[in-house]
N, C-alpha and C. Protein backbone atom coordinates (compact mmCIF):
# COMPACT_ATOMS: atom_id res chain seq x y z
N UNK A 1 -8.14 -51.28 5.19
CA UNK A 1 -9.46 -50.88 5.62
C UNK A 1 -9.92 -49.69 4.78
N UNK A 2 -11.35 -49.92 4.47
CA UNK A 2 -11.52 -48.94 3.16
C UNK A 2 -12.25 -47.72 4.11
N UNK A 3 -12.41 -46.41 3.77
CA UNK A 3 -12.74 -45.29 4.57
C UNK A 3 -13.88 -45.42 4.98
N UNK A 4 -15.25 -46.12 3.93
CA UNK A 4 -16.03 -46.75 4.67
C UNK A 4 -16.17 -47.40 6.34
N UNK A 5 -15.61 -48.20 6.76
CA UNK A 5 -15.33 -48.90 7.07
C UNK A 5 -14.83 -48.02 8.39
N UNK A 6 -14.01 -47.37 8.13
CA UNK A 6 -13.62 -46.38 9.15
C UNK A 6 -14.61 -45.85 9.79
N UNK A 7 -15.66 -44.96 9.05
CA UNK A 7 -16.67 -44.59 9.42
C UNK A 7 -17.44 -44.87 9.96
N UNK A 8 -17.43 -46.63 9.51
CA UNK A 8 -18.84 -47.12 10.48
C UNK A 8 -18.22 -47.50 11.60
N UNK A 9 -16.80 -47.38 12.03
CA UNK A 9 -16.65 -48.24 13.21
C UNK A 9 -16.55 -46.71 13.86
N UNK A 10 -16.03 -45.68 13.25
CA UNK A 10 -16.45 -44.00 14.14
C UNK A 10 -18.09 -44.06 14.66
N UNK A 11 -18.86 -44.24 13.83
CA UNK A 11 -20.26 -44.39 14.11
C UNK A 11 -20.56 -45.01 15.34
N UNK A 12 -20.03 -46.52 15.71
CA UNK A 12 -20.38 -47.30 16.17
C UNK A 12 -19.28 -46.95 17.87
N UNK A 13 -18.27 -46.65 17.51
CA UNK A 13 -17.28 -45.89 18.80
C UNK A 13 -17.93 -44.99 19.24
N UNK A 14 -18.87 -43.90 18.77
CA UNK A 14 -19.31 -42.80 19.64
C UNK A 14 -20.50 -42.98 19.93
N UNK A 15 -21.07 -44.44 19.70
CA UNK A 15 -22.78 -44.43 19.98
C UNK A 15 -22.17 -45.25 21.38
N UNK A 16 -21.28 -46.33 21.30
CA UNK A 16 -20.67 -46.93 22.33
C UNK A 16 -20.74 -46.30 23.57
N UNK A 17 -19.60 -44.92 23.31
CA UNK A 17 -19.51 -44.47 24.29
C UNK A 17 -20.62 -43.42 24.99
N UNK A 18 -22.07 -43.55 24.30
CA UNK A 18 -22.96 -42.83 24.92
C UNK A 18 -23.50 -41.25 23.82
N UNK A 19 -22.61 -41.35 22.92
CA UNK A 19 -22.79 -40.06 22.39
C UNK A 19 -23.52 -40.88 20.66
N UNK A 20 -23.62 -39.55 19.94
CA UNK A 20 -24.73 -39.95 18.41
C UNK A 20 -23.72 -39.39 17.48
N UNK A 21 -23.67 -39.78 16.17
CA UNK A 21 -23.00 -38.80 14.89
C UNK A 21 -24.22 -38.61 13.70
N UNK A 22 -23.79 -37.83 12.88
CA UNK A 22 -25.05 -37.24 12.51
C UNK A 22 -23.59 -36.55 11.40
N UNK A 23 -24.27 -37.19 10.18
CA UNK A 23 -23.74 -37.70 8.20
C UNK A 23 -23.85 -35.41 8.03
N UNK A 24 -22.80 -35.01 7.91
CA UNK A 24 -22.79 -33.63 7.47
C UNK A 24 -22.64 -33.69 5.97
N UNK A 25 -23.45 -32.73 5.14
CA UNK A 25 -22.94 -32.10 4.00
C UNK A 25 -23.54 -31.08 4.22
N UNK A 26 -22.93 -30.35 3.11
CA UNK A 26 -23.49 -28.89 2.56
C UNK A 26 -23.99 -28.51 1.64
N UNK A 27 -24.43 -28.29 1.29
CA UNK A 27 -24.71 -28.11 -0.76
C UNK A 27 -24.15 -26.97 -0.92
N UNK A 28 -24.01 -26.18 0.14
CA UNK A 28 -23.37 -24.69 -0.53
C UNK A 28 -21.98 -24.26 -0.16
N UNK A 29 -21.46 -25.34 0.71
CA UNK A 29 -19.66 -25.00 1.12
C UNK A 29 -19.20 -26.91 0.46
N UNK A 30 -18.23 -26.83 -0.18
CA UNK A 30 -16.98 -28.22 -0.42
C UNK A 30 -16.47 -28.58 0.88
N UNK A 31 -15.85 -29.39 1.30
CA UNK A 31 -15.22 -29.98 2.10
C UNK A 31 -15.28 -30.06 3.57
N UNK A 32 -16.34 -29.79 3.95
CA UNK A 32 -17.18 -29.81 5.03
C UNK A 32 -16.68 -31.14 5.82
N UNK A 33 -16.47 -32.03 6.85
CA UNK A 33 -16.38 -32.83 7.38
C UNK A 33 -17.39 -33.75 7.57
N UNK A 34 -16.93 -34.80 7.25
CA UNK A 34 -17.82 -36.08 7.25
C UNK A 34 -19.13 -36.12 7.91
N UNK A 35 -18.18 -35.74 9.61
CA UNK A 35 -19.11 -36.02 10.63
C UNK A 35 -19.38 -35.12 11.53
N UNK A 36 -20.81 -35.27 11.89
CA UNK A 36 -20.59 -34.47 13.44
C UNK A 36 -20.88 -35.24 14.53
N UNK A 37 -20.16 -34.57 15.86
CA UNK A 37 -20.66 -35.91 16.88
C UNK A 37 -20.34 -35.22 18.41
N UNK A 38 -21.38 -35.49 18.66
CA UNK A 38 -22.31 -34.81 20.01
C UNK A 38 -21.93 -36.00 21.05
N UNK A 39 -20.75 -35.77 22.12
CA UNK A 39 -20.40 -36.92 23.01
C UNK A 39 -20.94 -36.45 24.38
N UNK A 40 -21.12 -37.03 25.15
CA UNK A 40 -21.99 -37.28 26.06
C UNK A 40 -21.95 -36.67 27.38
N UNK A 41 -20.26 -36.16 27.07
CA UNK A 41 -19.76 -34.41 28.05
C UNK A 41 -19.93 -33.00 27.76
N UNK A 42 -21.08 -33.23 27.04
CA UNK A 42 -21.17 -31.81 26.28
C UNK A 42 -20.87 -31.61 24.93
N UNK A 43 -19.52 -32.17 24.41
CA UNK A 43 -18.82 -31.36 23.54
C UNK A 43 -19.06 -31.74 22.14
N UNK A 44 -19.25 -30.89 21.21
CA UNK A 44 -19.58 -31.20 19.77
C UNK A 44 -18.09 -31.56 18.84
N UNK A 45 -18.13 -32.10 18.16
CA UNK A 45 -16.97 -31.97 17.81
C UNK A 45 -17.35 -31.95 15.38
N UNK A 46 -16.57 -31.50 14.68
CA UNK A 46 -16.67 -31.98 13.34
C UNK A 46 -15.51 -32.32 12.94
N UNK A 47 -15.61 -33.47 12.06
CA UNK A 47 -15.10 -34.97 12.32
C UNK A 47 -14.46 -35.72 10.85
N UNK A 48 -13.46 -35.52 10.55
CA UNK A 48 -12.92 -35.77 8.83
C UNK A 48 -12.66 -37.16 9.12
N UNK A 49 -13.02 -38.26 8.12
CA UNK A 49 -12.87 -39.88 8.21
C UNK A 49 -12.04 -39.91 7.22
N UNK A 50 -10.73 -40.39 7.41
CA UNK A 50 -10.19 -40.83 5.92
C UNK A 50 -9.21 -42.31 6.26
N UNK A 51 -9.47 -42.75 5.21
CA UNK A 51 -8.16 -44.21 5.40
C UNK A 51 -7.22 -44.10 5.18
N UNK A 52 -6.10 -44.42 5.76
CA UNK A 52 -4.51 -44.80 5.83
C UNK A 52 -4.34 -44.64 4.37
N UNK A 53 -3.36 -43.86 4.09
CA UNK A 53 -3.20 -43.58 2.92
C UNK A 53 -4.12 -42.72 2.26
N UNK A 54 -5.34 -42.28 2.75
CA UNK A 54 -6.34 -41.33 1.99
C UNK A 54 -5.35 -39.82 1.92
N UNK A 55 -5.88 -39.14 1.39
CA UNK A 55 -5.49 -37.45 1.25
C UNK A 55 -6.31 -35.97 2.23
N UNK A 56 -5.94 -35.59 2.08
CA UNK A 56 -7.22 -34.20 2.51
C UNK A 56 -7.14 -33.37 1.59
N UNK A 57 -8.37 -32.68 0.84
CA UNK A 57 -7.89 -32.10 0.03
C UNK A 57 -7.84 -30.64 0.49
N UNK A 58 -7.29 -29.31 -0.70
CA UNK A 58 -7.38 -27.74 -0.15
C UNK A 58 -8.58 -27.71 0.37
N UNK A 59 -9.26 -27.49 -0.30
CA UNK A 59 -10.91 -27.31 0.30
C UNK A 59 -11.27 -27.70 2.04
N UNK A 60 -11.06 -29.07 2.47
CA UNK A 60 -11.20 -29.74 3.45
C UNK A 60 -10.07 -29.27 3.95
N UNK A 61 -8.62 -29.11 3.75
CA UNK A 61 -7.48 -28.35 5.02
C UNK A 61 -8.19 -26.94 5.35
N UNK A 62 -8.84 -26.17 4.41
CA UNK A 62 -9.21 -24.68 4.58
C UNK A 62 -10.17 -24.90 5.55
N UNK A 63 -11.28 -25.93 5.56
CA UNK A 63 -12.38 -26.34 6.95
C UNK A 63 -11.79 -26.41 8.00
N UNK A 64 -10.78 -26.90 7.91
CA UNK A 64 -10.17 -27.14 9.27
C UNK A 64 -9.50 -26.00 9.98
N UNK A 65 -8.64 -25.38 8.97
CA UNK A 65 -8.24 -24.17 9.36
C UNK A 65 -9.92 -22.63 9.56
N UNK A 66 -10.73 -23.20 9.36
CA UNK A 66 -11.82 -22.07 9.57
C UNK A 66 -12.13 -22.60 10.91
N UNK A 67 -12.27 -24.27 11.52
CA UNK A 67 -13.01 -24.52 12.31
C UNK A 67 -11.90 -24.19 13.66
N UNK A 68 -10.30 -24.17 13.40
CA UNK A 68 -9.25 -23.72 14.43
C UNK A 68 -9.84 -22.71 14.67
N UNK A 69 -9.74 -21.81 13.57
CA UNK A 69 -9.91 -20.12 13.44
C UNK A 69 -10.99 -19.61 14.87
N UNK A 70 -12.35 -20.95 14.48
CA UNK A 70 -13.57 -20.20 15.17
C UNK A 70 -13.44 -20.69 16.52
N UNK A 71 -12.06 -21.52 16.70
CA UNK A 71 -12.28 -22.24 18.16
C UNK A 71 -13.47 -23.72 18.23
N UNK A 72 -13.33 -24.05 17.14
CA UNK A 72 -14.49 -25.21 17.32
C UNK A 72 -13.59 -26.24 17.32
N UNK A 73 -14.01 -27.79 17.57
CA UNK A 73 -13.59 -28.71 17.99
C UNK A 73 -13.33 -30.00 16.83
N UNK A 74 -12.17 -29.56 16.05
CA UNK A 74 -12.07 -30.38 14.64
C UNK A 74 -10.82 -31.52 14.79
N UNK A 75 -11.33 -32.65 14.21
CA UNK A 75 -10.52 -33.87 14.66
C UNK A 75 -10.47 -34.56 12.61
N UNK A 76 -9.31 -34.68 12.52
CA UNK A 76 -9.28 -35.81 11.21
C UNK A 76 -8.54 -37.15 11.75
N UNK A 77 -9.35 -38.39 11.61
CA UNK A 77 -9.17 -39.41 12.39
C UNK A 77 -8.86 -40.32 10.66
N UNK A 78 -7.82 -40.92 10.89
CA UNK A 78 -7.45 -42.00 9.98
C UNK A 78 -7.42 -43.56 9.94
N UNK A 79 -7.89 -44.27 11.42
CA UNK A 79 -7.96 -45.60 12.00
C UNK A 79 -8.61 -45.80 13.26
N UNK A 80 -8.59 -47.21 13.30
CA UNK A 80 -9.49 -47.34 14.47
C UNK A 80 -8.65 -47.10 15.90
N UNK A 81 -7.47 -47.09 15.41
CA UNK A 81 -6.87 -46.59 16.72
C UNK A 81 -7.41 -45.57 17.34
N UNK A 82 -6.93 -44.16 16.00
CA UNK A 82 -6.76 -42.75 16.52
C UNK A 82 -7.99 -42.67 17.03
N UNK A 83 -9.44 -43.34 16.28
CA UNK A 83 -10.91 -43.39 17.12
C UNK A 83 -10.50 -43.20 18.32
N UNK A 84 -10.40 -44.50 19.15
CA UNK A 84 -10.15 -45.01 19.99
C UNK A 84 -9.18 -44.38 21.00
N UNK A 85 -7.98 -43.53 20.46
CA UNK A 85 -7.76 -42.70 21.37
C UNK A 85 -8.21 -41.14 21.44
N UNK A 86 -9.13 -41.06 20.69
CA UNK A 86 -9.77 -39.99 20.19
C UNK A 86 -10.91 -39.65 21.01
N UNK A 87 -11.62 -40.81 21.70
CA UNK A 87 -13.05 -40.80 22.51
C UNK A 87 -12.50 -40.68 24.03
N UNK A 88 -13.56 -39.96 24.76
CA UNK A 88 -12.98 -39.71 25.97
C UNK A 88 -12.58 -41.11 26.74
């Protein structure tokens, strides 16, 4: 399954369950997370898509470690499983 692919079925898992995602970049920070996604208990979450076998790179581990840092709600999901056990 190509990371594509991943994504659209993340897309399609959190509209499912009532909530929206919404395509992040930055132009002025690298490795920003894919996604963001607003679920339907409140909670925001930003959202790294990669396929089985994909990588993370420094840039994108350092996001993650800023978004621990600030207490925000950071998930790197690799299949349709982890989706799936990933949504409330």
């Amino acid at each position: 399954m190509t990371e594509a692919e991943v994504e659209r079925y993340f897309t399609w898992a959190v509209r499912r369950a009532g909530g929206q995602t919404y395509k992040f970049r930055s132009p002025t920070h690298s490795g920003v997370a894919d996604r963001i996604a607003c679920l339907p208990n409140g909670e925001t979450w930003f959202v790294e898509i990669k396929k089985i076998g994909g990588r993370i790179s420094p840039l994108q581990h350092m996001f993650a470690e800023d978004m621990h840092r600030l207490h925000q709600n950071y998930a790197c999901l690799w299949s349709k499983e982890e989706i799936d056990q990933w949504l409330p």
